[in-house]
Protein backbone atom coordinates (compact mmCIF):
# COMPACT_ATOMS: atom_id res chain seq x y z
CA UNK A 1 95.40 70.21 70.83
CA UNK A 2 94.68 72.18 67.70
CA UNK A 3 93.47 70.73 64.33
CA UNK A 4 93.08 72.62 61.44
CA UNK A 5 91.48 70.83 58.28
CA UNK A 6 90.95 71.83 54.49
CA UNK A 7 87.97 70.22 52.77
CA UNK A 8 88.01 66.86 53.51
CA UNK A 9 89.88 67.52 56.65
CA UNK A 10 87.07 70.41 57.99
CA UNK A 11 84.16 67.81 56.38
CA UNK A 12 85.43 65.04 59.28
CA UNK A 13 85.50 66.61 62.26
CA UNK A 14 81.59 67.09 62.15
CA UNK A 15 79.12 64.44 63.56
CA UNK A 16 78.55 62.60 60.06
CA UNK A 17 80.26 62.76 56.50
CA UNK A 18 76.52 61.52 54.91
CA UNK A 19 75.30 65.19 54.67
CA UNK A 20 78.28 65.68 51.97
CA UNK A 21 77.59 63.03 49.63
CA UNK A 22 75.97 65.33 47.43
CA UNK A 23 79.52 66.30 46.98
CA UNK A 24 81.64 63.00 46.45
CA UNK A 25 81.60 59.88 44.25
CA UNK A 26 80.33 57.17 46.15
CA UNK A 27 82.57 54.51 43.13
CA UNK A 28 85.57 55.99 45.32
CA UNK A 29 84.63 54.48 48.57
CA UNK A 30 81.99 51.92 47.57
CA UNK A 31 82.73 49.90 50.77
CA UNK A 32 82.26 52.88 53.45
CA UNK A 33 79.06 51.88 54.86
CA UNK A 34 79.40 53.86 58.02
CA UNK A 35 79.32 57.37 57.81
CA UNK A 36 79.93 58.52 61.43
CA UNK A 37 82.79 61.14 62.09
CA UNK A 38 85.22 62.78 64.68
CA UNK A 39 81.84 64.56 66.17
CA UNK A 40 84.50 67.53 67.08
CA UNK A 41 81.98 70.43 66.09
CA UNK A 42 78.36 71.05 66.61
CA UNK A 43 77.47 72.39 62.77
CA UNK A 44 78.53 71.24 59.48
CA UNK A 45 80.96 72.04 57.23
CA UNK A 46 80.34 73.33 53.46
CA UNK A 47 83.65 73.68 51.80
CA UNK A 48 84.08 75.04 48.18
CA UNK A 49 80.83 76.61 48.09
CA UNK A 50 80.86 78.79 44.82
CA UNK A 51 83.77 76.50 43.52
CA UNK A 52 83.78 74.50 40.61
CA UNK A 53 82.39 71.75 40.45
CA UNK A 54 80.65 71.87 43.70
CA UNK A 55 78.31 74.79 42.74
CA UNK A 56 75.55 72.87 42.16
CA UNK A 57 76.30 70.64 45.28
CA UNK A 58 76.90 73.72 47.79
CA UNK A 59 73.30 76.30 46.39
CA UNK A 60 71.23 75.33 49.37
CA UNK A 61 70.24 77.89 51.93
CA UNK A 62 73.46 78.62 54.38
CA UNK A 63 73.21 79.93 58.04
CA UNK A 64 75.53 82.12 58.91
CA UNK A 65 76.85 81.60 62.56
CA UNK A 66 78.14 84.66 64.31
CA UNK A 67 79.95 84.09 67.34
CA UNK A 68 79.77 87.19 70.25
């Protein structure tokens, strides 16, 4: 099977959505009390860094993974 996920989409298949709440309005969702995810991928996903209005959200140190 293949998925392929924008934003939102990339954010879920990652071990746990709480690392991005820097990014969202918890008002939207004010009854998701468990954060866990698709655990799909071993990293985490950043989308929109540089964007508007995440650039505050998305300044933190990146690491670059590099695949051989």
């Amino acid at each position: 099977m293949v998925y392929v996920g924008e934003s939102a989409g990339a954010i879920i298949t990652t071990k746990d959505i709480d690392y991005n709440k820097l990014m969202d309005d918890k008002g939207v969702a004010a009854e998701l009390h468990d954060t866990e995810a698709l655990n799909e991928v071993d990293f985490y996903v950043l989308p929109h860094v540089g964007e508007e209005p995440f650039v505050e959200s998305t300044s933190y140190p990146l690491i670059p993974m590099v695949t051989s």
